[in-house]
PDB file of N, CA and C in Angstrom:
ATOM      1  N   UNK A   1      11.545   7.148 -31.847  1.00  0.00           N
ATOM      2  CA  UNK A   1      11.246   8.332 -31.066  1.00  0.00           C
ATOM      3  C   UNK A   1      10.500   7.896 -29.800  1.00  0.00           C
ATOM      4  N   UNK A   2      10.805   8.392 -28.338  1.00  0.00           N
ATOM      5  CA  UNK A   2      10.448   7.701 -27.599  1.00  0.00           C
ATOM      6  C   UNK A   2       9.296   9.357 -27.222  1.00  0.00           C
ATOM      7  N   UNK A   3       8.440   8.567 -26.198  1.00  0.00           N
ATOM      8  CA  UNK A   3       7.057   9.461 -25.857  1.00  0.00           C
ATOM      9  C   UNK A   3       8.284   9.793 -24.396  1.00  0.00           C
ATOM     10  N   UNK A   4       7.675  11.493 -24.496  1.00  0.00           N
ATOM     11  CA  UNK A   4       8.485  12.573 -24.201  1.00  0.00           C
ATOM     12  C   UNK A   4       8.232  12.722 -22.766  1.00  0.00           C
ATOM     13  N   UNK A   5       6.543  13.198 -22.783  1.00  0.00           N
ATOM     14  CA  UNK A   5       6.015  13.219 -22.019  1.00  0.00           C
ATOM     15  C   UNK A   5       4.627  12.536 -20.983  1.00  0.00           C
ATOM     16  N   UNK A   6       4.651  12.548 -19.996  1.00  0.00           N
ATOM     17  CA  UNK A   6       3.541  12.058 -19.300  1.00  0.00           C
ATOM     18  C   UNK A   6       3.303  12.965 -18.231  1.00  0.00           C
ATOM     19  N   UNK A   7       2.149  12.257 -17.144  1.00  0.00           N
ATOM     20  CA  UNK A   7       1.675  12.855 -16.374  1.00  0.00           C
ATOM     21  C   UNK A   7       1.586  12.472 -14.886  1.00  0.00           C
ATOM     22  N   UNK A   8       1.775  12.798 -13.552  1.00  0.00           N
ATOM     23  CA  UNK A   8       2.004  12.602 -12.616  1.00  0.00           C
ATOM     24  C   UNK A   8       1.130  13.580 -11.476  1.00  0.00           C
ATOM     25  N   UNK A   9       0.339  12.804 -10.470  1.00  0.00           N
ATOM     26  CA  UNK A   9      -0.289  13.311  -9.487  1.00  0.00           C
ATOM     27  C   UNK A   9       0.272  14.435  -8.760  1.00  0.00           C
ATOM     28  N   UNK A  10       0.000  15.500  -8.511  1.00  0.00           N
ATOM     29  CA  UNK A  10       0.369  16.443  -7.535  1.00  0.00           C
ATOM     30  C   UNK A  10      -0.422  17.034  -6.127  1.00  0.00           C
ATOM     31  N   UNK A  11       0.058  17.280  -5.458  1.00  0.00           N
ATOM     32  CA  UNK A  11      -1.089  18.041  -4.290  1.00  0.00           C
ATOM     33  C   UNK A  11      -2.010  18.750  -4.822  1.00  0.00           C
ATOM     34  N   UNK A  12      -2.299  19.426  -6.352  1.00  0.00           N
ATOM     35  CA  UNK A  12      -3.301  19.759  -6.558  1.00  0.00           C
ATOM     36  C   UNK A  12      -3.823  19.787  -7.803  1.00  0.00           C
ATOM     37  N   UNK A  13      -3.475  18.052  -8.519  1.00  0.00           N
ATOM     38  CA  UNK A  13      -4.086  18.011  -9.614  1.00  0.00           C
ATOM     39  C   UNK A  13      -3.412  17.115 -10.257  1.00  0.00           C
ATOM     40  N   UNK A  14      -2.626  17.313 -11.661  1.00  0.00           N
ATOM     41  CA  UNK A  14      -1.957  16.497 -11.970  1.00  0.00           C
ATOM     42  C   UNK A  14      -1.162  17.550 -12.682  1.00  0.00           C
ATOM     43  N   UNK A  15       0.513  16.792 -12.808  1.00  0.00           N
ATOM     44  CA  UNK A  15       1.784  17.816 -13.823  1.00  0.00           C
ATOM     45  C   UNK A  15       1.910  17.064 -14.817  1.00  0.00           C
ATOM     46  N   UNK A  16       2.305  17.748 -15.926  1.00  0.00           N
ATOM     47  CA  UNK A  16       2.812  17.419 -17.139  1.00  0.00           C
ATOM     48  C   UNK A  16       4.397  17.286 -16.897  1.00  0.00           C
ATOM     49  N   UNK A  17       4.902  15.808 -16.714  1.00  0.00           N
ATOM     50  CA  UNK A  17       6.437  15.528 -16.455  1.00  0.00           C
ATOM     51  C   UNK A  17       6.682  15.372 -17.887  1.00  0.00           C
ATOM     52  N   UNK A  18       8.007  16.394 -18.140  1.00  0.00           N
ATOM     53  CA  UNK A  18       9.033  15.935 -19.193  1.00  0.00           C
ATOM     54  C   UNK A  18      10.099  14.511 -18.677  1.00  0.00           C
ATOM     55  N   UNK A  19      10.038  13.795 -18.901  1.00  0.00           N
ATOM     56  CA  UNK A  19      10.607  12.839 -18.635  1.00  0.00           C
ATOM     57  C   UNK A  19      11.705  12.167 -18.854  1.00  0.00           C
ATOM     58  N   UNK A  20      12.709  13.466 -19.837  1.00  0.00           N
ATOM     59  CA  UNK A  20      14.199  13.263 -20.090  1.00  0.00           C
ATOM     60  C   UNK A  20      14.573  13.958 -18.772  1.00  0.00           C
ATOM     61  N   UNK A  21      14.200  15.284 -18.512  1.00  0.00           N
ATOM     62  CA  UNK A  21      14.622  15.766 -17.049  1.00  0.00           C
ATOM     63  C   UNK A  21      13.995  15.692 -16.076  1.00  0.00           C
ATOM     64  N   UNK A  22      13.142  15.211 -15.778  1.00  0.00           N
ATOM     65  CA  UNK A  22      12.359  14.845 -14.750  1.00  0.00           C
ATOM     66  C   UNK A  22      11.945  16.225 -13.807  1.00  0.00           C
ATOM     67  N   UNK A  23      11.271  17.392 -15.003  1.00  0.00           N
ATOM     68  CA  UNK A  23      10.449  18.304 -14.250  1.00  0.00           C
ATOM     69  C   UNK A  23       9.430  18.935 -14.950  1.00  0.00           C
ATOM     70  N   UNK A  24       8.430  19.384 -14.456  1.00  0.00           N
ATOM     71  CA  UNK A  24       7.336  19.418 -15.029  1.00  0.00           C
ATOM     72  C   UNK A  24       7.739  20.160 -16.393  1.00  0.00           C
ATOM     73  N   UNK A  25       6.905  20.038 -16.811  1.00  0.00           N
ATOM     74  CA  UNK A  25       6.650  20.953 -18.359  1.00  0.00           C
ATOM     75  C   UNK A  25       6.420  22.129 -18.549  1.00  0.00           C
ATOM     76  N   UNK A  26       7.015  23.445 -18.507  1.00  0.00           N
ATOM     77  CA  UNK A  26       6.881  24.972 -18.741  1.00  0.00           C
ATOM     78  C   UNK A  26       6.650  25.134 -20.357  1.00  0.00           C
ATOM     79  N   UNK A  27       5.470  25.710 -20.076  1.00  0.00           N
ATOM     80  CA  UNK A  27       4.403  26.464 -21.279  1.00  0.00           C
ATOM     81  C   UNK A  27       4.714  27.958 -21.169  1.00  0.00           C
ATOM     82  N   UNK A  28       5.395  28.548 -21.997  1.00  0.00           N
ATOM     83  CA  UNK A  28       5.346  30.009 -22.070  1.00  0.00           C
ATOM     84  C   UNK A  28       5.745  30.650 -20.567  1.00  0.00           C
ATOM     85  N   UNK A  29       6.674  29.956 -19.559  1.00  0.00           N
ATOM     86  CA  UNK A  29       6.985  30.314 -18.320  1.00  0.00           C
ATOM     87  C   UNK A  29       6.269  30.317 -17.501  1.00  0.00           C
ATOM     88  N   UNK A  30       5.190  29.000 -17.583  1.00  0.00           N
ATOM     89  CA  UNK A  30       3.981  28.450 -16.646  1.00  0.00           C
ATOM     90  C   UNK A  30       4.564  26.700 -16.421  1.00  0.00           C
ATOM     91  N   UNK A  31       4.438  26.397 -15.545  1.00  0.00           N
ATOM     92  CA  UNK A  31       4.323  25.191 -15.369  1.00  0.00           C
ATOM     93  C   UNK A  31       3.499  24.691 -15.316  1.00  0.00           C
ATOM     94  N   UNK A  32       3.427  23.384 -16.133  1.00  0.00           N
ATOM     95  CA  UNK A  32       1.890  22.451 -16.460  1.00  0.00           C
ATOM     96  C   UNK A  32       1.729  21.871 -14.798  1.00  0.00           C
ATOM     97  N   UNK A  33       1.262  22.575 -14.031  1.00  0.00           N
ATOM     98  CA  UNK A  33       1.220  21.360 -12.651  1.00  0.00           C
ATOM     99  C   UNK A  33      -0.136  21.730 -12.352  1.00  0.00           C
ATOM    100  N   UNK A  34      -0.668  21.018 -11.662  1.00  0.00           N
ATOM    101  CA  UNK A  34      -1.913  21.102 -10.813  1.00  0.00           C
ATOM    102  C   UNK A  34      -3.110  21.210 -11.886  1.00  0.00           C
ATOM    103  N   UNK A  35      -2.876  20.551 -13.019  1.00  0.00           N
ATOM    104  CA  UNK A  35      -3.917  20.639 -14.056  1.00  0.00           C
ATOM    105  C   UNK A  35      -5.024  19.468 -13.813  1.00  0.00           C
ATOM    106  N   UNK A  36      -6.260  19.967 -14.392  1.00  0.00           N
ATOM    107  CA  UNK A  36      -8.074  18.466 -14.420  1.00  0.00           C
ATOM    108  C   UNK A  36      -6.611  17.702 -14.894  1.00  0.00           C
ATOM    109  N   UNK A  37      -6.734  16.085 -14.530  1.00  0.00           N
ATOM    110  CA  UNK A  37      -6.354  14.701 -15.515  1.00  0.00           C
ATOM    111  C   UNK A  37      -6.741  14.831 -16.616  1.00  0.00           C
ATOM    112  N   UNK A  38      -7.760  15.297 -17.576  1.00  0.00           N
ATOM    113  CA  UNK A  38      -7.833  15.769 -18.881  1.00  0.00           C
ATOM    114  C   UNK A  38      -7.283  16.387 -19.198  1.00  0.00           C
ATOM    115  N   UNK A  39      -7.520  17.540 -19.229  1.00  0.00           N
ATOM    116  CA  UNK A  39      -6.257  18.581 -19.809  1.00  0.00           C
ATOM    117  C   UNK A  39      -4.964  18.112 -20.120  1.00  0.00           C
ATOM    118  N   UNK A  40      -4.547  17.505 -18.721  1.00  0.00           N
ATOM    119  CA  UNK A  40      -2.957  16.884 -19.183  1.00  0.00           C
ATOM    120  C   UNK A  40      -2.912  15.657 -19.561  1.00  0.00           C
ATOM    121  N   UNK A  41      -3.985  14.760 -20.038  1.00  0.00           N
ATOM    122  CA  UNK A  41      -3.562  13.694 -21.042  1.00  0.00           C
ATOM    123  C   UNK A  41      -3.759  14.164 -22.305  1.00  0.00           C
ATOM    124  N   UNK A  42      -4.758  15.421 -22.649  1.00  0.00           N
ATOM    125  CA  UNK A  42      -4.515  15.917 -23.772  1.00  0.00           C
ATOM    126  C   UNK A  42      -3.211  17.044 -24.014  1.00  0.00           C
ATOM    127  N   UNK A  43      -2.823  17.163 -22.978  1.00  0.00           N
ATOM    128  CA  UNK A  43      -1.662  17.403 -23.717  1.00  0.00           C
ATOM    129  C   UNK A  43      -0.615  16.782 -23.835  1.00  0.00           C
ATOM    130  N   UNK A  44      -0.695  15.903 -23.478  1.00  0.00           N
ATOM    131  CA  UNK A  44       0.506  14.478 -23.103  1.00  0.00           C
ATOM    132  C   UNK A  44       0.397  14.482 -24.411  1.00  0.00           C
ATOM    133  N   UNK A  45      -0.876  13.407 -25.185  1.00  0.00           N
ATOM    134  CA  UNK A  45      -1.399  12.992 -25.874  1.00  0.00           C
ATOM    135  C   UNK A  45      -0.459  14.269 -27.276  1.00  0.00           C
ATOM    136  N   UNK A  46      -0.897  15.610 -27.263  1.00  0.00           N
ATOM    137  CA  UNK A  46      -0.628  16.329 -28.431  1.00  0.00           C
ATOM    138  C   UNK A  46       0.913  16.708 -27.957  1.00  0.00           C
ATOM    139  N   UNK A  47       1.666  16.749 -27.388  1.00  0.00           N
ATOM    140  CA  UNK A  47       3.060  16.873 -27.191  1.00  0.00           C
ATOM    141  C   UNK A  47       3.478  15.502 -27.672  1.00  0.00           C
ATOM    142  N   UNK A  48       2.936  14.251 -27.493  1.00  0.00           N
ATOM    143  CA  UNK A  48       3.546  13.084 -27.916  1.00  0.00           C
ATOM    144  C   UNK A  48       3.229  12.816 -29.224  1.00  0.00           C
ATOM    145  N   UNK A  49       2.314  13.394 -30.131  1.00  0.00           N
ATOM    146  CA  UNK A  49       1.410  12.925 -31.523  1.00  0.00           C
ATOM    147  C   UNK A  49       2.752  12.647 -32.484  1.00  0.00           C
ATOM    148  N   UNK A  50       3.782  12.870 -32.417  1.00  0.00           N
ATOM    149  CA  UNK A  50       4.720  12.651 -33.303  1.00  0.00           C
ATOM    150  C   UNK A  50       5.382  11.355 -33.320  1.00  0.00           C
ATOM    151  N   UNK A  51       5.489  10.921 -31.702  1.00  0.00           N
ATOM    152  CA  UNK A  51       6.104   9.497 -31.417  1.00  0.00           C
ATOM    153  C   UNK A  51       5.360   8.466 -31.488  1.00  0.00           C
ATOM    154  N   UNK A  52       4.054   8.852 -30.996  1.00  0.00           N
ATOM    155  CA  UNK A  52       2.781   8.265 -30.904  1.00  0.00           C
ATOM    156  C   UNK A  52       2.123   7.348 -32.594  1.00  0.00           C
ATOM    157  N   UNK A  53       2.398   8.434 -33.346  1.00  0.00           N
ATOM    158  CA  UNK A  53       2.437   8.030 -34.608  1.00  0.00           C
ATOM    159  C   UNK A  53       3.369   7.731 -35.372  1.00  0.00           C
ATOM    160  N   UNK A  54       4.537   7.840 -35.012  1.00  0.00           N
ATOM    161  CA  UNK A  54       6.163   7.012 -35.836  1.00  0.00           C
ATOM    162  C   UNK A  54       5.598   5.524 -35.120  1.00  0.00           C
ATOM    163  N   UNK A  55       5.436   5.246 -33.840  1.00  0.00           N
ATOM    164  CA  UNK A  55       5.140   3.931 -33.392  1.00  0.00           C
ATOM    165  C   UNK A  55       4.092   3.408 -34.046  1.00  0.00           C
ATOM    166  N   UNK A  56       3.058   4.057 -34.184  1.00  0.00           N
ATOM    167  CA  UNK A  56       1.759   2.813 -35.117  1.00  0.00           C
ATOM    168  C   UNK A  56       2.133   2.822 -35.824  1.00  0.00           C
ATOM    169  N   UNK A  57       3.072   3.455 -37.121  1.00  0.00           N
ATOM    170  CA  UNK A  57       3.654   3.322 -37.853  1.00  0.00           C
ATOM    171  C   UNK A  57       4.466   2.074 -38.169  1.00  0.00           C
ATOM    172  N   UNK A  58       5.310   1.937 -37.580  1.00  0.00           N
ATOM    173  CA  UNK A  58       5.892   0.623 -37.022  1.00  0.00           C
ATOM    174  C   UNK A  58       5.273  -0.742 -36.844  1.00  0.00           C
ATOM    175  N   UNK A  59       4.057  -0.256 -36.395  1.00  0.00           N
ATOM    176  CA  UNK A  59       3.088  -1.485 -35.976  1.00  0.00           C
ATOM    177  C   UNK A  59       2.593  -2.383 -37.529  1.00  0.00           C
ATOM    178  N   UNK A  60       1.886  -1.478 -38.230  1.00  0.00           N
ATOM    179  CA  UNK A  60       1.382  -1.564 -39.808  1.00  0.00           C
ATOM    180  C   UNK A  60       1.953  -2.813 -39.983  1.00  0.00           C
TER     181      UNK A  60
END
């Protein structure tokens, strides 16, 4: 399972890029853009917890 998503600088903050289509991430018909750098590594972070953990998995 590959990690889905990441995060990318914007003019006013940072976006949550889906990174199979290369556009930001829509939450309930919001786009993750212009978010603190926290916010969107935690949600990087909890949108990815599935791949994130099949891979340490792997590691073991």
């Amino acid at each position: 399972m590959i990690e889905r998503y990441d995060i990318r600088q914007d003019d006013h903050g940072w976006t949550v890029l889906d990174v199979v289509t290369s556009r930001p991430l829509v939450i309930m018909h919001v786009p993750q853009v212009g978010l603190d750098v926290r916010d969107a590594l935690e949600l990087v972070d909890t949108l990815d917890w599935p791949a994130i953990r099949e891979r340490r998995s792997f590691q073991d």
